[in-house]
Every structure is written in structure tokens, then in C-alpha cells.
C-alpha atoms as a PDB file:
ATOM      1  CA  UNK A   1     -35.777  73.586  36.136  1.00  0.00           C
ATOM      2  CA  UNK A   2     -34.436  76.816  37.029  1.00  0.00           C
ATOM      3  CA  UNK A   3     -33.997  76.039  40.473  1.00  0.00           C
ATOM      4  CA  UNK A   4     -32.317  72.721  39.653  1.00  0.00           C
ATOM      5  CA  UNK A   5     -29.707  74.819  37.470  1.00  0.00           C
ATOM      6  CA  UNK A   6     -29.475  77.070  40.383  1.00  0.00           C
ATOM      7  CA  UNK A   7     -28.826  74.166  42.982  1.00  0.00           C
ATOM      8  CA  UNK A   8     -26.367  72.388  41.022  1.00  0.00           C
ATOM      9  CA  UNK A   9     -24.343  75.747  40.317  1.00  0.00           C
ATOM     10  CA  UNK A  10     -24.323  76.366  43.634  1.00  0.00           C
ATOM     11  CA  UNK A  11     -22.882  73.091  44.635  1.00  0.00           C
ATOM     12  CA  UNK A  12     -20.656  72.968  41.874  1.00  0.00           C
ATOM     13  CA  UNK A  13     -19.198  76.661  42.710  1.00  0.00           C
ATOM     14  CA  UNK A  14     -18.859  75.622  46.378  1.00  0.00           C
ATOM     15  CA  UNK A  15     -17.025  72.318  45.808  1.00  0.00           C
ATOM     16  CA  UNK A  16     -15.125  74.552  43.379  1.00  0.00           C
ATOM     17  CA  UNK A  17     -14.613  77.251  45.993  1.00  0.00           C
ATOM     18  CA  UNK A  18     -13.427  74.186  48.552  1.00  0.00           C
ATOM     19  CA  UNK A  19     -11.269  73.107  46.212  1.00  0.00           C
ATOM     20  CA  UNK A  20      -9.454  76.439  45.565  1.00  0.00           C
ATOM     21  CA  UNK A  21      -9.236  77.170  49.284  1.00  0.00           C
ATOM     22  CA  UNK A  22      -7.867  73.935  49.565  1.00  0.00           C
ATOM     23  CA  UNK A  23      -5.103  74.391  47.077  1.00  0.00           C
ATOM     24  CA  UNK A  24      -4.655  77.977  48.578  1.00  0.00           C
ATOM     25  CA  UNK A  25      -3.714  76.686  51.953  1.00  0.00           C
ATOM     26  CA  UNK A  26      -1.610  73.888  50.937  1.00  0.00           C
ATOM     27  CA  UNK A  27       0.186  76.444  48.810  1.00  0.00           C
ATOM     28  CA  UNK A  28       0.933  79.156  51.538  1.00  0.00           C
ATOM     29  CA  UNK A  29       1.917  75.996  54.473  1.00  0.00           C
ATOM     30  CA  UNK A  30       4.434  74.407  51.496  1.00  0.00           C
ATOM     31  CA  UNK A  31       5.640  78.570  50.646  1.00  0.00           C
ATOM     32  CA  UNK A  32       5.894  78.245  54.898  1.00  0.00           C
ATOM     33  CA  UNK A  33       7.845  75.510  55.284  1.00  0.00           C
ATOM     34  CA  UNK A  34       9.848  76.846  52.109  1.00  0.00           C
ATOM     35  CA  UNK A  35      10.563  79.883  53.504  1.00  0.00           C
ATOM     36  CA  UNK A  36      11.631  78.066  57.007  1.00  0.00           C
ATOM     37  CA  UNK A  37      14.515  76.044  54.838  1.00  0.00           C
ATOM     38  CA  UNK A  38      15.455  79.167  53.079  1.00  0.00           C
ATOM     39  CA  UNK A  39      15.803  80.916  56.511  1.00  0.00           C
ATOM     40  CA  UNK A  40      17.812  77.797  57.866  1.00  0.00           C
ATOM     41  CA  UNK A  41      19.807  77.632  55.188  1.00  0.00           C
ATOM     42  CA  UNK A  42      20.724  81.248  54.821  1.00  0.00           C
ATOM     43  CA  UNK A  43      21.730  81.128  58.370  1.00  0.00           C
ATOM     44  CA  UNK A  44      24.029  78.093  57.900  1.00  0.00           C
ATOM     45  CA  UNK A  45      25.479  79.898  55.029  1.00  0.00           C
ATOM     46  CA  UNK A  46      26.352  82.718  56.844  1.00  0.00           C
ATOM     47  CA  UNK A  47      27.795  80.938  59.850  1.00  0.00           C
ATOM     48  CA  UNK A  48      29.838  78.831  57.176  1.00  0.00           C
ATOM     49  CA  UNK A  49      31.271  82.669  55.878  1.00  0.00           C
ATOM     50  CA  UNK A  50      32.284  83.570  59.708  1.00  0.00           C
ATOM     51  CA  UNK A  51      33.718  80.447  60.062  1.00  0.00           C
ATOM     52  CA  UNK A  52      35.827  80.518  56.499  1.00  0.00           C
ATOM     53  CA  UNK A  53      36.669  83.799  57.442  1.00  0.00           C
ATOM     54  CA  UNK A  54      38.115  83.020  61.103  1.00  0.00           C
ATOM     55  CA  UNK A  55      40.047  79.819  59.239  1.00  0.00           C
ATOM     56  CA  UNK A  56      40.791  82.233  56.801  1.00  0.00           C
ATOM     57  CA  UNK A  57      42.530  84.511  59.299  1.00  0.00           C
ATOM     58  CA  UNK A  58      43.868  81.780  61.498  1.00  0.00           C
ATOM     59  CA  UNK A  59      45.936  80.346  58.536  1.00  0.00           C
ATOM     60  CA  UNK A  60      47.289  84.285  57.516  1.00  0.00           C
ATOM     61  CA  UNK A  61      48.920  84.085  61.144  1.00  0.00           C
ATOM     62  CA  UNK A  62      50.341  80.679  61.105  1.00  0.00           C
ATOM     63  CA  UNK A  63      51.886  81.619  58.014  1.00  0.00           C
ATOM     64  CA  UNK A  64      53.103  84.512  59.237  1.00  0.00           C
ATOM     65  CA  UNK A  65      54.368  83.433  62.510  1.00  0.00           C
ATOM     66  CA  UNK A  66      55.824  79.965  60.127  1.00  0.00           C
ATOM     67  CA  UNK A  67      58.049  82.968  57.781  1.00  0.00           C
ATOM     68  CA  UNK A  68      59.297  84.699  61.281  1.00  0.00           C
ATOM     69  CA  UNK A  69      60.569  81.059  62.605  1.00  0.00           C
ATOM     70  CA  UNK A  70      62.218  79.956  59.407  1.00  0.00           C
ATOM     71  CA  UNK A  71      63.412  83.521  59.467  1.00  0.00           C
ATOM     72  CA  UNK A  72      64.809  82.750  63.301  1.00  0.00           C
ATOM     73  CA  UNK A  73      65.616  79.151  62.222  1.00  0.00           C
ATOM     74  CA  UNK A  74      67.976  80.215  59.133  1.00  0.00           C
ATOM     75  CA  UNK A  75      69.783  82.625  61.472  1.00  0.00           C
ATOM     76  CA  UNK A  76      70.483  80.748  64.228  1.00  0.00           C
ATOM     77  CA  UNK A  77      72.122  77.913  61.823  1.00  0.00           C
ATOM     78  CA  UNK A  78      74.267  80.172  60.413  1.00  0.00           C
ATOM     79  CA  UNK A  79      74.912  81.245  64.111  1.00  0.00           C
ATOM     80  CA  UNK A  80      75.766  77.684  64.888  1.00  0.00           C
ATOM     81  CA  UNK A  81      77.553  77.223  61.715  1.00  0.00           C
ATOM     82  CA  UNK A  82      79.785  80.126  62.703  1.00  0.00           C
ATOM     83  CA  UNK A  83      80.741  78.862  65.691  1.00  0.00           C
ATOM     84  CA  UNK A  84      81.633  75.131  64.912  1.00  0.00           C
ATOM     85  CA  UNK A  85      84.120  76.859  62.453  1.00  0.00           C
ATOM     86  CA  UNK A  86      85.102  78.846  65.296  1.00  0.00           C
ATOM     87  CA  UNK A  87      85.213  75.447  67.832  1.00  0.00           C
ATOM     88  CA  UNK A  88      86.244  73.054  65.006  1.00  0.00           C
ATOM     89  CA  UNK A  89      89.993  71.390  66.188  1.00  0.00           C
ATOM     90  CA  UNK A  90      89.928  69.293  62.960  1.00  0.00           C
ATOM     91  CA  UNK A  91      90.724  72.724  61.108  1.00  0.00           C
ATOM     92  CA  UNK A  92      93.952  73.032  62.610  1.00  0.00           C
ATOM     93  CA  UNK A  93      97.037  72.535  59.864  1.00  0.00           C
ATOM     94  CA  UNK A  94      99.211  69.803  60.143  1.00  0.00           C
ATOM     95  CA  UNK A  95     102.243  70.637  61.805  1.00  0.00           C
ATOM     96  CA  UNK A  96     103.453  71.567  65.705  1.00  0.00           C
ATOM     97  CA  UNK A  97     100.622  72.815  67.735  1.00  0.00           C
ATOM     98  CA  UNK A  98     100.905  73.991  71.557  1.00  0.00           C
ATOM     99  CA  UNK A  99      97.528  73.867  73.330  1.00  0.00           C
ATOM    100  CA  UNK A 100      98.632  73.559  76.320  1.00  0.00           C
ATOM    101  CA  UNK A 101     101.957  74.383  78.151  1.00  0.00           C
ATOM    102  CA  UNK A 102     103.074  74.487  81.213  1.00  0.00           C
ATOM    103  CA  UNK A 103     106.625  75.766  82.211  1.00  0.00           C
ATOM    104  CA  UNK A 104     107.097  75.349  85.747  1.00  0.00           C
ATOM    105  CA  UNK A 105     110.823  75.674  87.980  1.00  0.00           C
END
């Protein structure tokens, strides 16, 4: 009898041992591939933040250079502005005008 007892809690602990290894190694190949994603995905995340960063920077200079050509822009109409009043012949006031003369013997 006492080998019987002995035999069967040998087999049980093994197949109980098996099992438990079993488990173990499925365990640390899912924590693997877990830790594979994580890695991926912390990678991705940090090219994400370099690239939000160089858009980021990208869009400070466009607005930038955008303020110095409406700056440019504003100033040359009133430039241009200027000189139509200057060049405008529809200003003159009624009344004799000489734009041209000619006296010749």
C-alpha cells in the first residue's frame, strides 16, 4: 500500500510539476511578446513626439514668415495707395488745366 501511495504521489506531483512548468513558460513567451509590443509601441510613440515636434516647429515659422508678409503686404498697399493719389488725373479740380503747352515762333 505504501508504495502505491508513493507511486501515485509521484505521478500526481510530476503531472503537477508539468503542469506548472507549462503555465510558467506560456507565461514568460506571452510577458515576451508583451514586452515586444510595449517596445514597439514606445518607439512609435516617441517617433510620433519628434514628428509633432518638427510640425510643431514648421508651423512657428510659417507663421512667422505669414506676420513678416502681411507686414510687407500692408506696406506696400499703402505704397501703392500713395502713389495712385499721386498719379490719379481724376483728382484734378474742375476748371482750366495746362498739361501740355507748346509755344513755338
Amino acid at each position: 500500500m505504501g508504495l502505491f501511495v508513493f507511486c501515485l504521489g509521484f505521478f500526481l506531483g510530476s503531472r503537477y510539476f508539468s503542469v506548472e512548468m507549462s503555465t510558467r513558460k506560456q507565461v514568460l513567451v506571452e510577458s515576451q511578446e508583451q514586452q515586444e509590443q510595449l517596445d514597439q509601441q514606445t518607439a512609435e510613440l516617441i517617433r510620433l513626439r519628434v514628428i509633432s515636434e518638427v510640425d510643431q516647429q514648421a508651423l512657428e515659422r510659417l507663421q512667422h514668415s505669414s506676420a513678416l508678409f502681411d507686414q510687407r503686404l500692408s506696406t506696400q498697399r499703402e505704397e501703392l495707395m500713395l502713389y495712385r493719389k499721386l498719379l490719379k488725373i481724376d483728382s484734378v479740380e474742375d476748371g482750366l488745366h495746362v498739361f501740355n503747352l507748346t509755344i513755338t515762333p
